[in-house]
Protein backbone atom coordinates (compact mmCIF):
# COMPACT_ATOMS: atom_id res chain seq x y z
CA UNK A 1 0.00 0.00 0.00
CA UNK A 2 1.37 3.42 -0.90
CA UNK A 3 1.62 6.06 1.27
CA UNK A 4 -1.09 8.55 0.47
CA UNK A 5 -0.82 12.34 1.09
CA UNK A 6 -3.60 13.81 3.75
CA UNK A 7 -4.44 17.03 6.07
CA UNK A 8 -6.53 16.64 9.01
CA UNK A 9 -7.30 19.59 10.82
CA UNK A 10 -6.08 20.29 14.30
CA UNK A 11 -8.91 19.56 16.36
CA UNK A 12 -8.87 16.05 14.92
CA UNK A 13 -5.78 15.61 14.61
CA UNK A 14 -5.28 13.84 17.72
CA UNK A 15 -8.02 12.08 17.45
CA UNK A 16 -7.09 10.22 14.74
CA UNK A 17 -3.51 8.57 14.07
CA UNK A 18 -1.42 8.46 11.57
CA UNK A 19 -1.60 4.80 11.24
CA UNK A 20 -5.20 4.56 11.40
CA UNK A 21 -6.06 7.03 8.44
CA UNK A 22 -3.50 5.55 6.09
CA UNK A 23 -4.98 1.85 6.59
CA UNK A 24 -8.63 3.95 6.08
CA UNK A 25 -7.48 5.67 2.61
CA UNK A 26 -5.67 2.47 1.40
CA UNK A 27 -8.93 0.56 1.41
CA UNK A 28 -10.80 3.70 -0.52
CA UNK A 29 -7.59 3.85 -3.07
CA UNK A 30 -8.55 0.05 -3.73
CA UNK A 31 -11.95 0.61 -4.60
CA UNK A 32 -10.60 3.63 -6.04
CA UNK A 33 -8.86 1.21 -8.24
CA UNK A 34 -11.11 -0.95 -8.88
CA UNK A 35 -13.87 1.86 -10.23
CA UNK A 36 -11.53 2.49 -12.58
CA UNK A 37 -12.69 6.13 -12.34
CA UNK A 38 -16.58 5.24 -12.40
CA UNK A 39 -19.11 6.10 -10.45
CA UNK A 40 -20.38 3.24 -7.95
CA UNK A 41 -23.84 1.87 -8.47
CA UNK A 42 -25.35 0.13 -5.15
CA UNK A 43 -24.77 -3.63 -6.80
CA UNK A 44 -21.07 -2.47 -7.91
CA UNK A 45 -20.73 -2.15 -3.85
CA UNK A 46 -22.97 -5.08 -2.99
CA UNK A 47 -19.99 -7.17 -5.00
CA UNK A 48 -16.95 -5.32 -3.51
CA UNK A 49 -18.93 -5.86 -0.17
CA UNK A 50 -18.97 -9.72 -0.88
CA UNK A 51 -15.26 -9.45 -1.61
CA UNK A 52 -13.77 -7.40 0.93
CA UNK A 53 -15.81 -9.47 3.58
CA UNK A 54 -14.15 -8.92 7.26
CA UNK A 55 -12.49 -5.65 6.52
CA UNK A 56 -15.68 -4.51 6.02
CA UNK A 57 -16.81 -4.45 9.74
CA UNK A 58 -17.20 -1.31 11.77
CA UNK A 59 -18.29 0.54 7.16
CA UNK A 60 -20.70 1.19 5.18
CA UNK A 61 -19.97 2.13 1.58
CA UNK A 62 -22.56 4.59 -0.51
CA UNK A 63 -23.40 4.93 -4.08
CA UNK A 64 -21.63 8.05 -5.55
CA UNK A 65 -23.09 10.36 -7.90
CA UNK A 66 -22.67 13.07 -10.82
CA UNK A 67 -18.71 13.84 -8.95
CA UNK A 68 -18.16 11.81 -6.15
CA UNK A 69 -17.07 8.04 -6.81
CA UNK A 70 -18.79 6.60 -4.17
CA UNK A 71 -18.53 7.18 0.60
CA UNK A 72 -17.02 5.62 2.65
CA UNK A 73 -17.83 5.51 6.15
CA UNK A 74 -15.31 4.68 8.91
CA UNK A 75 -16.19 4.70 12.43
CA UNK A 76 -13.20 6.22 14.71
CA UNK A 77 -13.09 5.59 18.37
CA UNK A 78 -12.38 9.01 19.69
CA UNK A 79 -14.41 10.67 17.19
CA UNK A 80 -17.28 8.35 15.66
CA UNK A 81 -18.38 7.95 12.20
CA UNK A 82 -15.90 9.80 9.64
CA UNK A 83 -17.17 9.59 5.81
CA UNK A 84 -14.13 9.76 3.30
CA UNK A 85 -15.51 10.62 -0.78
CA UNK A 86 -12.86 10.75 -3.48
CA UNK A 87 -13.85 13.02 -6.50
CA UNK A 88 -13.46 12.08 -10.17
CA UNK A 89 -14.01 15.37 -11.85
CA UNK A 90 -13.28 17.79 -9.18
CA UNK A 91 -9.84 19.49 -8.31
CA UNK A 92 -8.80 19.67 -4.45
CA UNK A 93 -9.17 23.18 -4.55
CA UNK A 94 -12.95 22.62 -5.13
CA UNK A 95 -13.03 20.43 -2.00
CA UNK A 96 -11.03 22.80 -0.20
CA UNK A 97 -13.46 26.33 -0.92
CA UNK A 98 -16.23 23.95 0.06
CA UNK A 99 -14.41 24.12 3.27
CA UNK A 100 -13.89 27.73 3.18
CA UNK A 101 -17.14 28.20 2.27
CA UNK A 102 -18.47 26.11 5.46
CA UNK A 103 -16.11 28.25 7.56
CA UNK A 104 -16.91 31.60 6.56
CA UNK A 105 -21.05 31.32 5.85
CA UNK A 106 -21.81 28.27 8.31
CA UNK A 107 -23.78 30.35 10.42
CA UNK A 108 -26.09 31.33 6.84
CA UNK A 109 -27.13 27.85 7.34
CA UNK A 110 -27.38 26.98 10.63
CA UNK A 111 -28.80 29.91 11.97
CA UNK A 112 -31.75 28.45 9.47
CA UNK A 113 -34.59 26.05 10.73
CA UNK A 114 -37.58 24.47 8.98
CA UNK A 115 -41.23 23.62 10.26
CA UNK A 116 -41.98 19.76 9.27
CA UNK A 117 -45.36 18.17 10.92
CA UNK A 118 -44.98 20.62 13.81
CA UNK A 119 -41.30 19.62 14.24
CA UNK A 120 -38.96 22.27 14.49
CA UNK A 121 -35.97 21.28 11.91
CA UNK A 122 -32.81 22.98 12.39
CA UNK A 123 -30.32 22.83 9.30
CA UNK A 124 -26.55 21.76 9.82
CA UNK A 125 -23.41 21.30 7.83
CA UNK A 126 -21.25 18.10 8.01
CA UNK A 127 -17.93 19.29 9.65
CA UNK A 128 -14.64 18.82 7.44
CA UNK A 129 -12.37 16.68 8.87
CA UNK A 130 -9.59 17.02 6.35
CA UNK A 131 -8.83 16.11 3.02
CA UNK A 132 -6.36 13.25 1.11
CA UNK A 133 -5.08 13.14 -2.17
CA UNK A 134 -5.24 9.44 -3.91
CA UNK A 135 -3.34 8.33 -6.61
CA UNK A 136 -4.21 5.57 -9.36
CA UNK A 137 -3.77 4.95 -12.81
CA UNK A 138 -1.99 7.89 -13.17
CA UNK A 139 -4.42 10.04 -11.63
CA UNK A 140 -5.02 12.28 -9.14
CA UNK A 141 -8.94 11.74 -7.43
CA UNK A 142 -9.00 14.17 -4.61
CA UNK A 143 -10.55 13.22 -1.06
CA UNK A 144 -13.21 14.65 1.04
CA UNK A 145 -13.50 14.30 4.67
CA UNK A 146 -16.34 15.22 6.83
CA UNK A 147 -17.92 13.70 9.91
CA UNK A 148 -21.16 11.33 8.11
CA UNK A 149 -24.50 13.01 8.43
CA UNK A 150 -27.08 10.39 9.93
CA UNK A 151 -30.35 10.11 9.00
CA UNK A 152 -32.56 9.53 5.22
CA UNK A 153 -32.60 12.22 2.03
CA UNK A 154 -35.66 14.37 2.06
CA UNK A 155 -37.47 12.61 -1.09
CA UNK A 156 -40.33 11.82 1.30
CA UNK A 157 -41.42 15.36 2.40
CA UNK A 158 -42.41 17.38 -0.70
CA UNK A 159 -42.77 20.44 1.91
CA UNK A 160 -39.12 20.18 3.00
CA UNK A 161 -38.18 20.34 -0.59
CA UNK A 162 -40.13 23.38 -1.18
CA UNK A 163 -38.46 24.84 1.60
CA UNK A 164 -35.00 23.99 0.83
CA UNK A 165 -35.67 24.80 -2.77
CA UNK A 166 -36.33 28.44 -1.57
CA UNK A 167 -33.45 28.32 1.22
CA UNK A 168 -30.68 27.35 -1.67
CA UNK A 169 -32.18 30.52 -4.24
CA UNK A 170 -31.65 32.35 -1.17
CA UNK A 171 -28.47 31.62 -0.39
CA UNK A 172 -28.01 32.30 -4.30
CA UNK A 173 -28.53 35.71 -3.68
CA UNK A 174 -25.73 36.17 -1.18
CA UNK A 175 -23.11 34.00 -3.51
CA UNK A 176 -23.20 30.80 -1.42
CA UNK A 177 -24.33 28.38 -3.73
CA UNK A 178 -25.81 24.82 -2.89
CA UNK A 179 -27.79 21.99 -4.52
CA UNK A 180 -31.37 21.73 -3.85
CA UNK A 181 -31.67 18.59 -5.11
CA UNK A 182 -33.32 15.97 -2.70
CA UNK A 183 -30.81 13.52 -2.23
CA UNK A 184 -28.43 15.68 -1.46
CA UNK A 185 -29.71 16.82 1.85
CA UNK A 186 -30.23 14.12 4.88
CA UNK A 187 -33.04 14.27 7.42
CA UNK A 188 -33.06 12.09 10.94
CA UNK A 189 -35.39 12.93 13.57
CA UNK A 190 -35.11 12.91 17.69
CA UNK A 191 -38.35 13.74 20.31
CA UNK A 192 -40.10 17.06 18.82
CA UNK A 193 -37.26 18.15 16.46
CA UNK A 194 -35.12 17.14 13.62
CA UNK A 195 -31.72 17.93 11.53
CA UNK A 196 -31.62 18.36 7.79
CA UNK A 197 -27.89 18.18 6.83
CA UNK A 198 -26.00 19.21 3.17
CA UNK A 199 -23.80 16.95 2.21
CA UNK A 200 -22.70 17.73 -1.29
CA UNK A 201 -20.16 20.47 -2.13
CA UNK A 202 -20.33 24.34 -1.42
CA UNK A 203 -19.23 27.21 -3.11
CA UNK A 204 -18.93 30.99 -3.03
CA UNK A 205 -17.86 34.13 -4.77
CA UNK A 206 -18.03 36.38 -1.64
CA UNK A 207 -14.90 34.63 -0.11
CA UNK A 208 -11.75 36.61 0.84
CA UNK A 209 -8.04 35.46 0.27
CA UNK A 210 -9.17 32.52 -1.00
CA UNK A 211 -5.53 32.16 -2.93
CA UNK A 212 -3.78 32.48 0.61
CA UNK A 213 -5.87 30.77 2.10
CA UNK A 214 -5.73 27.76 -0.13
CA UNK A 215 -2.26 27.59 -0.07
CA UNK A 216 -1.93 27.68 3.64
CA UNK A 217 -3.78 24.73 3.59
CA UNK A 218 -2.06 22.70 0.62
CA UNK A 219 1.35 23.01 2.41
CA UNK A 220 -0.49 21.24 5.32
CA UNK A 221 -0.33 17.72 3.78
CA UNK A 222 1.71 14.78 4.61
């Protein structure tokens, strides 16, 4: 297994060895591999599933979509359930304004809440753990990751989608831009209230320094 580049950020940092990450990212630059660049349909992971057998205790792997290959979720004693997505047309300064993005405007969103069946439902962002850089076939796929957002995508509530497809034009308007589309927000209720979460990329054209600022963080790698 090759050594693969990656930045956590401090606060997890010593949450999560070295060792622990690297064995993590080897397993998503195999299936990495083995996508051969492709998108991964749920029976694609139903037969790496079959294959990978014990290793795959403790994960769950997801189907990806229009950018992302496929998630990976990897659960992390001090920290809990980490989700690690490699990109196939993206460049790791995409992943890394999402970040920026979440930084600078993550109180546009969560300062938002929703009204669902007389539940109160207060919108969150998925926290960015870091990011990894994987190598294969003469490639470079970057790597996204956050903490994994729990819960089901909002298909079910034709309200919520209304809502959020008025939320994302509004964010429009301040240059924070989001996809409305249902699957990629996730919904998971507790007594009286629930969380909606975004888990697809961010951008923004409001952001300041971003050049600095990105590479500040691109000389944080390994």
């Amino acid at each position: 297994m090759s050594h693969i580049p990656f930045f956590l950020f401090p606060e997890y940092k010593n949450q999560i060895s070295s060792g622990e990450m690297q064995k993590s990212l080897g397993l998503v630059e195999s299936i990495v591999g083995f996508s051969k660049g492709r998108s991964l349909s749920r029976e694609a992971i139903d037969r790496i599933s079959q294959k990978l057998g014990g290793r795959m205790r403790g994960t769950s792997i997801y189907p990806g979509g229009s950018s992302c290959l496929f998630g990976w979720s990897f659960f992390f004693d001090k920290i809990g359930s980490i989700i690690v997505k490699p990109y196939y047309n993206r460049e790791l300064t995409a992943l890394i304004i999402h970040y920026l993005t979440w930084q600078d405007f993550v109180d546009d969103f969560q300062d938002k809440q929703f009204q669902l069946d007389d539940k109160e439902i207060q919108v969150m962002l998925p926290e960015v753990v870091g990011f990894a850089k994987i190598e294969t076939f003469s490639r470079f796929y970057p790597v996204l990751m956050t903490t994994e957002a729990a819960g089901e995508a909002i298909q079910p509530y034709p309200s919520l989608i209304r809502d959020v497809g008025t939320f994302t034009r509004d964010l429009a308007k301040k240059g924070i831009i989001s996809d409305p589309y249902p699957s990629n927000w996730k919904i998971s209720f507790t007594e009286g209230h629930g969380i909606i979460q975004y888990i697809d990329l961010l951008s923004s054209n409001r952001l300041k320094n971003v050049h600095k600022r990105i590479s500040e963080l691109l000389k944080g790698f390994e």
